[in-house]
N, C-alpha and C. Protein backbone atom coordinates (compact mmCIF):
# COMPACT_ATOMS: atom_id res chain seq x y z
N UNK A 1 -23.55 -1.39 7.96
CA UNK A 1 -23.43 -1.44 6.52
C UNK A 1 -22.47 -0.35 6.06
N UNK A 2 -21.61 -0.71 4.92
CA UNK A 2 -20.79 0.06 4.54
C UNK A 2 -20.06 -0.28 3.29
N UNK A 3 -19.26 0.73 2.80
CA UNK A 3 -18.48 0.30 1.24
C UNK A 3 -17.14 0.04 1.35
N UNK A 4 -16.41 -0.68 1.30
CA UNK A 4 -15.50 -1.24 1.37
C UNK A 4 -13.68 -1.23 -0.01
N UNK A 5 -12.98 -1.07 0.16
CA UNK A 5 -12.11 -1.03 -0.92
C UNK A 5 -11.14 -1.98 -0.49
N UNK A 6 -10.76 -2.93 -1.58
CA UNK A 6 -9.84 -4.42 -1.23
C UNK A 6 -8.42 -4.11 -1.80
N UNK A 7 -7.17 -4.16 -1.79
CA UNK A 7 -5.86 -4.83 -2.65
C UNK A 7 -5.32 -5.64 -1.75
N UNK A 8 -4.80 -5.91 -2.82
CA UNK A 8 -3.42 -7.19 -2.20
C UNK A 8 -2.47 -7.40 -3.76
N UNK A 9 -1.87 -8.03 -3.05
CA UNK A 9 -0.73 -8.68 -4.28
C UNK A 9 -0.67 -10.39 -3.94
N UNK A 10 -0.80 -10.86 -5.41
CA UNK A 10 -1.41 -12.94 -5.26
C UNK A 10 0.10 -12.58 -6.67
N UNK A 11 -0.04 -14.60 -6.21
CA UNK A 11 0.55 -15.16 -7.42
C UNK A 11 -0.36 -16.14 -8.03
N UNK A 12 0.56 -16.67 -8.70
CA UNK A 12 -0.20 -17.74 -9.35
C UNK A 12 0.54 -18.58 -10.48
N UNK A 13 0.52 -19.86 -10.44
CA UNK A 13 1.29 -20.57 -11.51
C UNK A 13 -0.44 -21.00 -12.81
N UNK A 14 0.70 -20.48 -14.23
CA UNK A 14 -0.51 -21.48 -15.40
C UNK A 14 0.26 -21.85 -15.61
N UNK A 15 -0.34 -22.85 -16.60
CA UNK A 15 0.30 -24.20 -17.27
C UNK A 15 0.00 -23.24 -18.94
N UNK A 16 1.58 -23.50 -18.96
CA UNK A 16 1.70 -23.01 -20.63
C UNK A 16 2.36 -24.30 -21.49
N UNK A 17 1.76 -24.50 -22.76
CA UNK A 17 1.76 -25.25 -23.95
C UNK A 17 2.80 -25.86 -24.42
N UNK A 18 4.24 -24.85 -24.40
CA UNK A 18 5.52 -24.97 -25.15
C UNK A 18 5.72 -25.94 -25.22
N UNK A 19 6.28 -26.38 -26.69
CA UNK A 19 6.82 -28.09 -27.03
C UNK A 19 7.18 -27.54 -28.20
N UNK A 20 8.80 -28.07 -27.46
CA UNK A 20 9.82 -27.56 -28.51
C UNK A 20 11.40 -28.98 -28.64
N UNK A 21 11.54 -29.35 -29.51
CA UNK A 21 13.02 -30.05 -28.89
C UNK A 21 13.66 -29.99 -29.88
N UNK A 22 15.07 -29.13 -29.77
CA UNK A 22 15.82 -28.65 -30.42
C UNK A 22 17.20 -29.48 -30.58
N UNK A 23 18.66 -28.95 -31.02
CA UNK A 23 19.51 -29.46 -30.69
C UNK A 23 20.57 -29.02 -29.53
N UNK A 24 20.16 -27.72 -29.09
CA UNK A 24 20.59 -27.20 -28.25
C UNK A 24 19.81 -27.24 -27.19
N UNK A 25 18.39 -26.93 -27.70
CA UNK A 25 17.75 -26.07 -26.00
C UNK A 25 16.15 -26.73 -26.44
N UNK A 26 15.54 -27.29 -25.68
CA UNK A 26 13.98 -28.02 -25.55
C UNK A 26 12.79 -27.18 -24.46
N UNK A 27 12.11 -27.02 -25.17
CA UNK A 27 10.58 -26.89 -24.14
C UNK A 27 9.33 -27.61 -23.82
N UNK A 28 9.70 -27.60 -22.48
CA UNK A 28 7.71 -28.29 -22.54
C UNK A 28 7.13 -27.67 -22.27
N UNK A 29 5.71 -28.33 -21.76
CA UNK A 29 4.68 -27.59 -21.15
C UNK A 29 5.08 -27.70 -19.86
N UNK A 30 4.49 -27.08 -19.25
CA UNK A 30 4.96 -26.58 -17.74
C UNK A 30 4.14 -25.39 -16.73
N UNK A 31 4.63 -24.88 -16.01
CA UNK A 31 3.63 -24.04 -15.10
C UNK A 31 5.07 -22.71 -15.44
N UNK A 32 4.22 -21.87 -15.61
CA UNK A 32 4.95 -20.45 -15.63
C UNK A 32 3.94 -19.96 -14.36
N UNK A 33 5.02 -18.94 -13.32
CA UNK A 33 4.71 -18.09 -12.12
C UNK A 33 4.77 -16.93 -12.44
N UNK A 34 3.36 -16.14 -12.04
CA UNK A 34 3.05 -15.01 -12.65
C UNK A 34 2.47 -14.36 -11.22
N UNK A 35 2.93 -12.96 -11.38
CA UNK A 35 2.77 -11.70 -9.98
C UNK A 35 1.85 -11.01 -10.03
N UNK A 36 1.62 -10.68 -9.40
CA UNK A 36 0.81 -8.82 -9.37
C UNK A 36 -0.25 -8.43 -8.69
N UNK A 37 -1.11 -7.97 -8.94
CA UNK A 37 -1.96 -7.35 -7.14
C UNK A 37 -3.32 -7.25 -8.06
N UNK A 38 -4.44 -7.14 -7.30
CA UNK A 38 -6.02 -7.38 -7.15
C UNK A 38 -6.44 -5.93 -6.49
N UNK A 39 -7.88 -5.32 -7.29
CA UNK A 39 -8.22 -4.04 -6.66
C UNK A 39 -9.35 -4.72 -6.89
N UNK A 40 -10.26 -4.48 -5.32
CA UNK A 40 -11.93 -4.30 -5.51
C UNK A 40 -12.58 -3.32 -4.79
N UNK A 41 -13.75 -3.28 -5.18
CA UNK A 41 -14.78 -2.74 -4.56
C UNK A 41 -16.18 -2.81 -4.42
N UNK A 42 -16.65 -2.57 -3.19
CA UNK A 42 -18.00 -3.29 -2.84
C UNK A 42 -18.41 -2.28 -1.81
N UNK A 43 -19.70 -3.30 -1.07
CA UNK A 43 -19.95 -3.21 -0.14
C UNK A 43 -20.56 -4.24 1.22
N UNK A 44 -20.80 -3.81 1.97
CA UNK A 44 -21.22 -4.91 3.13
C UNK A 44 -22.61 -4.17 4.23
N UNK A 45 -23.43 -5.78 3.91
CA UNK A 45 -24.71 -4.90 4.56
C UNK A 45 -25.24 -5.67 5.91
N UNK A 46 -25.29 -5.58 7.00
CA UNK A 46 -25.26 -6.13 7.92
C UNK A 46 -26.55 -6.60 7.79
N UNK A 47 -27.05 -7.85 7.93
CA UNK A 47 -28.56 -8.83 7.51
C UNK A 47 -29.23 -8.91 9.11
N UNK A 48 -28.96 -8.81 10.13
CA UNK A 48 -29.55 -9.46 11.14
C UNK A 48 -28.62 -9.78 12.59
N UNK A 49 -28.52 -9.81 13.72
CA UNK A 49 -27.46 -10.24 14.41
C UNK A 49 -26.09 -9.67 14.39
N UNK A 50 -25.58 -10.51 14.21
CA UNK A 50 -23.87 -10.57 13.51
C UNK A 50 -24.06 -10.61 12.03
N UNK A 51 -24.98 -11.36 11.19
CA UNK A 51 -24.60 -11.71 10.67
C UNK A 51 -24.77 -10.49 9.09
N UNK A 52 -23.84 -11.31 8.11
CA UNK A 52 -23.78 -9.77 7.28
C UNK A 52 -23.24 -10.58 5.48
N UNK A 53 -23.65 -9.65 4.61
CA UNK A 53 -23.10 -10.04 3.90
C UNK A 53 -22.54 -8.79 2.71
N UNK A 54 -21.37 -9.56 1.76
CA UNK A 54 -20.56 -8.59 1.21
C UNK A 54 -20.64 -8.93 -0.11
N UNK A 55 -20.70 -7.83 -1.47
CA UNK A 55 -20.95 -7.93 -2.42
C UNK A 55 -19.78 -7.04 -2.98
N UNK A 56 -18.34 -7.82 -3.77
CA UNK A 56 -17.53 -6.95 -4.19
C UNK A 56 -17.40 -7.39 -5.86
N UNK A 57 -16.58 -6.39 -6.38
CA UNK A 57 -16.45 -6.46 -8.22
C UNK A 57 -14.45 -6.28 -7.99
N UNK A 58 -13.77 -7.02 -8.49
CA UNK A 58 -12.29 -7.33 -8.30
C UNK A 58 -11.99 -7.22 -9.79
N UNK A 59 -10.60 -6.70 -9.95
CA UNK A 59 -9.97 -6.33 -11.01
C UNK A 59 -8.48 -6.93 -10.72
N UNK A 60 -7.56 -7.60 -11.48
CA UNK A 60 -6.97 -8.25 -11.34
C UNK A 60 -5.80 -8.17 -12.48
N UNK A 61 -4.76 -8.21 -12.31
CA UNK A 61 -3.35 -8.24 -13.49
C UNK A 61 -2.02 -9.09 -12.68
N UNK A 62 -1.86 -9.98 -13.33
CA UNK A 62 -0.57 -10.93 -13.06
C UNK A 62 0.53 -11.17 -14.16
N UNK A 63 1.79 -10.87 -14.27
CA UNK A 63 2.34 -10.96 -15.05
C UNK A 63 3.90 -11.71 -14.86
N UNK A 64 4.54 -11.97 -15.40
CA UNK A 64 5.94 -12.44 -15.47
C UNK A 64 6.81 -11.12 -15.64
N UNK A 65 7.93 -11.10 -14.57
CA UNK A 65 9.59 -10.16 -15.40
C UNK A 65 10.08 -11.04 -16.39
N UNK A 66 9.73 -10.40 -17.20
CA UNK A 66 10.12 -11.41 -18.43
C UNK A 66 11.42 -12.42 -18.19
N UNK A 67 11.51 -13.41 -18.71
CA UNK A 67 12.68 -13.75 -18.75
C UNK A 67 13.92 -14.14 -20.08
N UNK A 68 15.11 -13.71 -19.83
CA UNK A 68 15.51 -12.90 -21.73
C UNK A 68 16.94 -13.84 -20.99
N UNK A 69 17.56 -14.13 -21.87
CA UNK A 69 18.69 -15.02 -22.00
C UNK A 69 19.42 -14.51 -23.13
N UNK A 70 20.40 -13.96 -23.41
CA UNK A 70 21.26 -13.12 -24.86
C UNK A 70 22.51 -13.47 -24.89
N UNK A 71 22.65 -14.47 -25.30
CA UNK A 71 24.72 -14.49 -26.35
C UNK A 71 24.74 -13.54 -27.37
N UNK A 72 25.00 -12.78 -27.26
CA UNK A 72 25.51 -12.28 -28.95
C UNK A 72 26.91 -12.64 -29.35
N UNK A 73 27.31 -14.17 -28.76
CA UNK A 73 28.66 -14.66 -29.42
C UNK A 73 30.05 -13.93 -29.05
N UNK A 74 31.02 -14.98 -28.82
CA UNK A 74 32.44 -14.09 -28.52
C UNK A 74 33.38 -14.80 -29.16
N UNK A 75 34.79 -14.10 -28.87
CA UNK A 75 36.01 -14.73 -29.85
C UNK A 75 35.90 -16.17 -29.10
N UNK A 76 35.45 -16.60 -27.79
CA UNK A 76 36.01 -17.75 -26.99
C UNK A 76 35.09 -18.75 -27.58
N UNK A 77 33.41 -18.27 -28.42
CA UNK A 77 32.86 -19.41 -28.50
C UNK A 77 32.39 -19.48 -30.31
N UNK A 78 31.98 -20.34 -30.28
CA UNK A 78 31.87 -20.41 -31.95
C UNK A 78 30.07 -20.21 -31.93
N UNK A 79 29.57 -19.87 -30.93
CA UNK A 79 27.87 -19.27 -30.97
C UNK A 79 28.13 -17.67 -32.05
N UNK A 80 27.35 -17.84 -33.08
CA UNK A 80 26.92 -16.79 -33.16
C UNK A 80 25.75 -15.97 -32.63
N UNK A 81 24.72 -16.19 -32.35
CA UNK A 81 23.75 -15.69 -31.26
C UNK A 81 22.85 -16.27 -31.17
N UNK A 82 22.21 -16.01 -29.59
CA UNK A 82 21.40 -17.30 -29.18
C UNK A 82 20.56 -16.28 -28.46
N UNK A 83 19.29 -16.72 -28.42
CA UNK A 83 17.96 -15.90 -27.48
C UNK A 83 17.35 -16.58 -27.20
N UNK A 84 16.86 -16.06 -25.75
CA UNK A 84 15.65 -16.78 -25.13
C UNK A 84 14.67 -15.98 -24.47
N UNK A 85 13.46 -15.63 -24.73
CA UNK A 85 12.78 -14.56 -24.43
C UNK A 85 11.41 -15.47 -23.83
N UNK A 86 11.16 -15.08 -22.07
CA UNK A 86 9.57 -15.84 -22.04
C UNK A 86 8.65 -14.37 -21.30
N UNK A 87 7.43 -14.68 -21.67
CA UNK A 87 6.74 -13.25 -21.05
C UNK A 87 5.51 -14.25 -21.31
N UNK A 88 4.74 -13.48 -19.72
CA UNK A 88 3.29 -13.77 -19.30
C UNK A 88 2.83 -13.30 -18.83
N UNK A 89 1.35 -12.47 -19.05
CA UNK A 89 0.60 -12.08 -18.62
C UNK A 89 -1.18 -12.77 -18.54
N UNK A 90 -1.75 -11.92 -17.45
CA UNK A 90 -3.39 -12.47 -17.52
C UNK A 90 -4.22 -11.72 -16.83
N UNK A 91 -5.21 -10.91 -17.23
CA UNK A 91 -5.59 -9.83 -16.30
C UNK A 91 -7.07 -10.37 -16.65
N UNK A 92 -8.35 -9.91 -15.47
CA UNK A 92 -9.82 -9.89 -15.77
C UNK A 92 -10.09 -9.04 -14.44
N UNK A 93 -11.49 -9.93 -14.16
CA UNK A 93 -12.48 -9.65 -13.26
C UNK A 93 -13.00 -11.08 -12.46
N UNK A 94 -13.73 -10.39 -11.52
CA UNK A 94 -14.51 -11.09 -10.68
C UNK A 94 -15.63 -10.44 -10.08
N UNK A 95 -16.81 -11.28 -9.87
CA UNK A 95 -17.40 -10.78 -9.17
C UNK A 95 -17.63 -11.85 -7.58
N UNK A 96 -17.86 -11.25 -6.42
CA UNK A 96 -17.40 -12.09 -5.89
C UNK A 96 -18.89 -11.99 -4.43
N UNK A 97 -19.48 -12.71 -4.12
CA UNK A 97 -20.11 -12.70 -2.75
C UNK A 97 -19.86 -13.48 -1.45
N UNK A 98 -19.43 -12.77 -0.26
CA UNK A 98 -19.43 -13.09 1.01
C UNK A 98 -20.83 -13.49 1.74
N UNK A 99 -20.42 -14.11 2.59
CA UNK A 99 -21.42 -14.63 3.84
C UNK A 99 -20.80 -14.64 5.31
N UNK A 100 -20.79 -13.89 6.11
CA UNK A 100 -19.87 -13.93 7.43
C UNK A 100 -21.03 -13.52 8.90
N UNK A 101 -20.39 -13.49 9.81
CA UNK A 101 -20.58 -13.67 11.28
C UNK A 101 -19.54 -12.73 11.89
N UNK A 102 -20.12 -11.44 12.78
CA UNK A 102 -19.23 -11.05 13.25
C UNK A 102 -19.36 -11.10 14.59
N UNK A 103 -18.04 -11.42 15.34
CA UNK A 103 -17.84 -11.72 16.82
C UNK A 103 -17.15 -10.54 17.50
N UNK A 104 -17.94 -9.74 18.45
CA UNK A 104 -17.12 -8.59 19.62
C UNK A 104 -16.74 -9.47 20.69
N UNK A 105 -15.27 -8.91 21.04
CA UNK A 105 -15.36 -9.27 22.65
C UNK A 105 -13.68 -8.30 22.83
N UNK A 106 -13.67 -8.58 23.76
CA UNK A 106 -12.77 -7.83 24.71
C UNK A 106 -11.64 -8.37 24.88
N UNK A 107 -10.39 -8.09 25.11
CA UNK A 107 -9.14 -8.75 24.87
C UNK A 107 -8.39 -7.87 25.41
N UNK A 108 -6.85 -7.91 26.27
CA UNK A 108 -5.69 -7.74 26.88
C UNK A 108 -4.80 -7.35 25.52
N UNK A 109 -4.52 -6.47 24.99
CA UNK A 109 -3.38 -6.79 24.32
C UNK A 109 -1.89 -6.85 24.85
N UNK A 110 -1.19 -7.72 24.32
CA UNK A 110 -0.38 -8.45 24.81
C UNK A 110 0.52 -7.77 24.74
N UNK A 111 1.47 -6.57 23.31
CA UNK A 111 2.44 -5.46 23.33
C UNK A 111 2.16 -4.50 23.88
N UNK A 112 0.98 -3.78 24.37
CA UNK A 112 1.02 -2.97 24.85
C UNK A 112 0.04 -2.41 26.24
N UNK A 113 -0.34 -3.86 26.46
CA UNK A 113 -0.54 -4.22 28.14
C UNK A 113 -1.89 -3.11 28.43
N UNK A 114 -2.85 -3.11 27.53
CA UNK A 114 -3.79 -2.21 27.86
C UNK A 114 -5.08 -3.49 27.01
N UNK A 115 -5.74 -2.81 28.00
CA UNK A 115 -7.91 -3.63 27.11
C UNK A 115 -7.85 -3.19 25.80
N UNK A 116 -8.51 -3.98 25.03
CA UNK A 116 -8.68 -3.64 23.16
C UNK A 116 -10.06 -4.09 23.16
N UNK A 117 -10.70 -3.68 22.18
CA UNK A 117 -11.96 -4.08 21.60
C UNK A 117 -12.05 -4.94 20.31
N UNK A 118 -11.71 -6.02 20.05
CA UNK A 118 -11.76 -6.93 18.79
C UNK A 118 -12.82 -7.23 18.07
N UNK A 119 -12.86 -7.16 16.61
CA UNK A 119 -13.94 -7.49 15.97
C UNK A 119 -13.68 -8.82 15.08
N UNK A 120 -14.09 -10.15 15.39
CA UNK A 120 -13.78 -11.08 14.55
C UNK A 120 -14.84 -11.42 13.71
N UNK A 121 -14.81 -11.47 12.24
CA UNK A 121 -15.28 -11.69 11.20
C UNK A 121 -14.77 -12.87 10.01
N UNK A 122 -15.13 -13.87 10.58
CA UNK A 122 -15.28 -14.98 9.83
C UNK A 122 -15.76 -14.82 8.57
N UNK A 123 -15.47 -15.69 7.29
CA UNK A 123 -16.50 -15.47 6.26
C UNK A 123 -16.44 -16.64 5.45
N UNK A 124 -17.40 -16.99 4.54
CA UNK A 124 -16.99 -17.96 3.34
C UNK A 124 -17.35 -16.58 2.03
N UNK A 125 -16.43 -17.30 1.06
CA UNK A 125 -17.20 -16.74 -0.33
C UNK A 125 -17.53 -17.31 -1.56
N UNK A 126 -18.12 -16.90 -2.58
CA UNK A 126 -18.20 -17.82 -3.76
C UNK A 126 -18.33 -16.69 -5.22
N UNK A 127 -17.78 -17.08 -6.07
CA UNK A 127 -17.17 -16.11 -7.42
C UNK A 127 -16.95 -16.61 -8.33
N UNK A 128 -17.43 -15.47 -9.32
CA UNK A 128 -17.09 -15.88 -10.71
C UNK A 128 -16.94 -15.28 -11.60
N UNK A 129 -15.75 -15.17 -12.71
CA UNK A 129 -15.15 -13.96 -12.82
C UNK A 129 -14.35 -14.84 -14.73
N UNK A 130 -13.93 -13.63 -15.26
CA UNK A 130 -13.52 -13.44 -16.77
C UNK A 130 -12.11 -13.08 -16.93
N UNK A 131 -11.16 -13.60 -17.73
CA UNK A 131 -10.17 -13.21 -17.83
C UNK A 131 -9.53 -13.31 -18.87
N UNK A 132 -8.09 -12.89 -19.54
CA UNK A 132 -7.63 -12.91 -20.58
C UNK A 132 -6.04 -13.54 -20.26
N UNK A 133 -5.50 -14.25 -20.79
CA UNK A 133 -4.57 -14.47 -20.93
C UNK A 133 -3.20 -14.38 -22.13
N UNK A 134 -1.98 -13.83 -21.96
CA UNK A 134 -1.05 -13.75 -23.21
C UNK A 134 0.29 -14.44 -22.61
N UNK A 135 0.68 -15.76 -23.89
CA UNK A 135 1.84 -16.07 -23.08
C UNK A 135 2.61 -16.32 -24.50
N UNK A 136 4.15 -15.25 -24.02
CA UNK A 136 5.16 -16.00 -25.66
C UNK A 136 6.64 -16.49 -24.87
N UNK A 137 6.87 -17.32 -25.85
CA UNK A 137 8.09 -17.92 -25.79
C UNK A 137 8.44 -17.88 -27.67
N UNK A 138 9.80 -16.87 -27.54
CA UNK A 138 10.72 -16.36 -28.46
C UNK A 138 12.44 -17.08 -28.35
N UNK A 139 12.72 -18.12 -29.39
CA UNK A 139 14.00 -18.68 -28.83
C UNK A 139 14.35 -19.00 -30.18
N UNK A 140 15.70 -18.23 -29.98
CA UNK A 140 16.98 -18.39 -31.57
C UNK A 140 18.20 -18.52 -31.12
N UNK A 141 18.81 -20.05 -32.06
CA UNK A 141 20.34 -20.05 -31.53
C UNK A 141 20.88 -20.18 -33.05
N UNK A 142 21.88 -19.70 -33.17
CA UNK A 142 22.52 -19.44 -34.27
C UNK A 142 23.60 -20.10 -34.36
N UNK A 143 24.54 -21.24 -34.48
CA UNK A 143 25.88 -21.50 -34.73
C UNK A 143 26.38 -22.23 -36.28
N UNK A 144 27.94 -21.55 -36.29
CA UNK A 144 28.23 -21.83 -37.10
C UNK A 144 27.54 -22.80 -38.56
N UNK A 145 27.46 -24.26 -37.74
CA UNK A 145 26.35 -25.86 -38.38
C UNK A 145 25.32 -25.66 -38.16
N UNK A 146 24.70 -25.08 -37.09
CA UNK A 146 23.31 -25.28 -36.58
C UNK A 146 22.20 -24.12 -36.64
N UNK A 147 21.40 -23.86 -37.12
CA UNK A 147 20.23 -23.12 -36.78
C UNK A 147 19.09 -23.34 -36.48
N UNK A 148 18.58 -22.84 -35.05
CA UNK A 148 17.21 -23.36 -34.83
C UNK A 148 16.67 -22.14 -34.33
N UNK A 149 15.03 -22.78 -34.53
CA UNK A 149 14.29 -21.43 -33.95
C UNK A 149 13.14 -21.63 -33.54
N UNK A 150 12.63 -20.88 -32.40
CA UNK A 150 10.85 -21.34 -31.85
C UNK A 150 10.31 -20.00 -31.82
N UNK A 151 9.09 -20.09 -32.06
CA UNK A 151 8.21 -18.87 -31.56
C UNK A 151 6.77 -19.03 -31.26
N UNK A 152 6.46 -18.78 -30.43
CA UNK A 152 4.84 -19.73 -30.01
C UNK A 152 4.35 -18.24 -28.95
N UNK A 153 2.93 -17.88 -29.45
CA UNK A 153 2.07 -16.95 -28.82
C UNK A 153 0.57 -17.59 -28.55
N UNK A 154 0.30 -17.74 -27.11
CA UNK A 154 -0.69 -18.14 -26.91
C UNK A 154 -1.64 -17.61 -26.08
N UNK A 155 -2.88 -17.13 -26.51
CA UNK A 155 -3.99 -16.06 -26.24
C UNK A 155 -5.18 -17.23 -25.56
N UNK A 156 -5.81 -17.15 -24.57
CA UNK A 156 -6.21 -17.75 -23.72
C UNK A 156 -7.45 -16.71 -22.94
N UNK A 157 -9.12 -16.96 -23.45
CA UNK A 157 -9.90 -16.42 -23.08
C UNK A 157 -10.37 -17.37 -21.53
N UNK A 158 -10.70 -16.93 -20.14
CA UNK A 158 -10.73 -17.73 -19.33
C UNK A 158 -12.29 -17.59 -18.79
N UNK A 159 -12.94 -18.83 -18.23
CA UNK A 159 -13.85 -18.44 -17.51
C UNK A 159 -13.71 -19.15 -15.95
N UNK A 160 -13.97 -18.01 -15.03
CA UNK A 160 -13.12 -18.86 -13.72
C UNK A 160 -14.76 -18.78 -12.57
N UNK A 161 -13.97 -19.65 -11.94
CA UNK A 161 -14.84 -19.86 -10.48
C UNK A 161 -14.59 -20.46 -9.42
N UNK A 162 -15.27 -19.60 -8.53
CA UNK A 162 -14.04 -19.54 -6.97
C UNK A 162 -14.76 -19.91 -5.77
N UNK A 163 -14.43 -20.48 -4.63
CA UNK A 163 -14.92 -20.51 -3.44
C UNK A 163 -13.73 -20.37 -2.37
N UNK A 164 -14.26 -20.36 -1.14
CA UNK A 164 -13.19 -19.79 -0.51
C UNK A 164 -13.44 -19.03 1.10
N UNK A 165 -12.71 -19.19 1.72
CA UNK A 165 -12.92 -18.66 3.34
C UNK A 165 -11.89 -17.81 3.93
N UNK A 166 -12.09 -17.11 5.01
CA UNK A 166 -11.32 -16.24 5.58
C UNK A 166 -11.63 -15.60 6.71
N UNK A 167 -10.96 -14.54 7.03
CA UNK A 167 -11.47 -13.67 8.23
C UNK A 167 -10.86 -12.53 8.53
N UNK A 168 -11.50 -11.68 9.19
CA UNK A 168 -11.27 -10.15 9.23
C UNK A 168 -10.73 -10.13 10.50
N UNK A 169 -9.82 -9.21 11.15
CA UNK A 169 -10.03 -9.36 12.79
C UNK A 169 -9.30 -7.71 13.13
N UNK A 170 -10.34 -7.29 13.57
CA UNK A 170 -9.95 -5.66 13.90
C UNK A 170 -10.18 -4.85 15.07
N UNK A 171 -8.91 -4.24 16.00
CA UNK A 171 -8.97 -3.39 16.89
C UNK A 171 -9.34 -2.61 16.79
N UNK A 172 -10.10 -1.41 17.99
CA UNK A 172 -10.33 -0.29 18.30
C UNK A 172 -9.11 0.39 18.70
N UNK A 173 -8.04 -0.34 18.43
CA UNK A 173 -6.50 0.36 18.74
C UNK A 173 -5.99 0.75 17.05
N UNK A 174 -6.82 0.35 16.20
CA UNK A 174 -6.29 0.53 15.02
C UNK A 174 -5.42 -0.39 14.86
N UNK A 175 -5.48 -1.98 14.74
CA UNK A 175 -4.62 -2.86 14.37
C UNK A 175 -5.68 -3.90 13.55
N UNK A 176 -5.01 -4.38 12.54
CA UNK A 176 -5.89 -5.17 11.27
C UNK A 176 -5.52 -6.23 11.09
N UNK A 177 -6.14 -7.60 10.64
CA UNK A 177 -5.42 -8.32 9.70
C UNK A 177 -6.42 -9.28 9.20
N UNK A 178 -5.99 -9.10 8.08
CA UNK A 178 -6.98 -10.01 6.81
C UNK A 178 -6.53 -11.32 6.14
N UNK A 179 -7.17 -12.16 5.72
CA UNK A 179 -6.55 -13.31 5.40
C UNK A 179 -8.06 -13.80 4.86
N UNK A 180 -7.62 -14.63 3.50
CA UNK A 180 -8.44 -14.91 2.78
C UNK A 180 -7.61 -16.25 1.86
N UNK A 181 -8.47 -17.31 1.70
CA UNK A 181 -7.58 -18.51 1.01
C UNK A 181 -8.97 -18.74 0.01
N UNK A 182 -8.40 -18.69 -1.07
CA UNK A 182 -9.01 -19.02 -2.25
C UNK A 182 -9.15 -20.52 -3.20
N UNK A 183 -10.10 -21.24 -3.55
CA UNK A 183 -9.60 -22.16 -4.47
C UNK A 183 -10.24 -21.76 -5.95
N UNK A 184 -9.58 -21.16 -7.01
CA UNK A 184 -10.12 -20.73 -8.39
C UNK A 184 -9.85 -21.88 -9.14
N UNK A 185 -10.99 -22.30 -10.00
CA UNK A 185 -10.94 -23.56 -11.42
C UNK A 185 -11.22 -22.64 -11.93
N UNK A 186 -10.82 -22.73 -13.45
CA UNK A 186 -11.53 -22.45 -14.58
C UNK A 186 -10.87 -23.19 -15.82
N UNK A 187 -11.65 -22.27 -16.93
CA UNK A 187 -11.11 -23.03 -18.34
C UNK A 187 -10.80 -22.01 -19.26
C-alpha cells in the first residue's frame, strides 16, 4: 500500500456550435482540438494476493493556441481589415477508482544483457468527474462594399464519466512504463 502522484499530457477534440455564413468566410459546428496535461493524486491499497486497488482525485486543463488570422489591409488589396480569432478552453476534475492484479516474475533484459525483476500491473478503471468549458469565435472583415461580423461565446458546464484499462510495468533496474486508454461520455 502506498500514495501515488499521476501527470501526463492528453488531448482531446469538442464539438463546438459555430454557425455562421457570411460573404466572405462561413462557420460550422465542428470539433475544435484542445491540449494540456492531467495532475492526480491518490493512493493504492493492496486487498489480498496480487490483487489491489487504487483510489485517485485528477485535475485537469486543456486548451487551444489560439488561433488569430489579421489583415490590417494593404495598398495591393482593397480589404480594409479582416479578423479571425478562435480560443478554447475546459478544465475540471475527476474522481477516479482502479481494480488491478499484480504479476512478479523474472526477465533477461534485452539492452543490457543482465536478470531484471518486473512488476506487471494490469488494471481496469471507472470515473466520474466535473468540468467547465469556454469556447469563442471572434470574426470581422471589413471591405470597401462589405461588412460582416460574428461573435459567439459558449460556456459549457460538463458532467463526465469514464471507464477504461491499462497497465503498469516496472523494473528493479529503474525502468517504467504506463499506459492507460480511456473512454469519457458526458454532457
Amino acid at each position: 500500500s502506498h500514495f501515488l502522484t499521476t501527470f501526463g499530457f492528453e488531448g482531446m477534440k469538442y464539438e463546438t456550435p459555430y454557425e455562421f455564413t457570411g460573404v466572405k468566410s462561413s462557420f460550422k459546428p465542428g470539433d475544435q482540438e484542445l491540449w494540456g496535461g492531467r495532475l492526480g493524486f491518490g493512493g493504492q491499497i493492496h486487498l489480498f494476493g496480487g490483487l489491489f486497488t487504487t483510489t485517485k482525485v485528477e485535475g485537469y486543463y486543456m486548451g487551444t493556441l489560439f488561433s488569430k488570422v489579421l489583415n490590417g489591409g494593404s495598398k495591393d488589396s482593397d480589404v480594409k481589415f479582416a479578423y479571425t480569432k478562435k480560443t478554447g478552453q475546459i478544465y475540471g476534475g475527476d474522481a477516479v477508482q482502479q481494480l488491478g492484479y499484480i504479476f512478479d516474475f523474472r526477465t533477461k533484459n534485452p539492452f543490457m544483457d543482465e536478470w531484471a525483476y518486473l512488476t506487471f500491473e494490469p488494471f481496469i478503471e471507472a470515473g466520474v468527474g466535473f468540468g467547465q468549458a469556454l469556447n469563442r469565435l471572434n470574426y470581422s472583415y471589413k471591405l470597401g462594399t462589405t461588412d460582416e461580423a460574428y461573435r459567439l461565446t459558449v460556456e459549457d458546464q460538463l458532467v463526465n464519466t469514464k471507464i477504461g484499462a491499462g497497465f503498469n510495468l516496472t523494473s528493479n533496474q529503474g525502468f517504467f512504463l504506463y499506459a492507460r486508454v480511456p473512454i469519457v461520455t458526458g454532457k
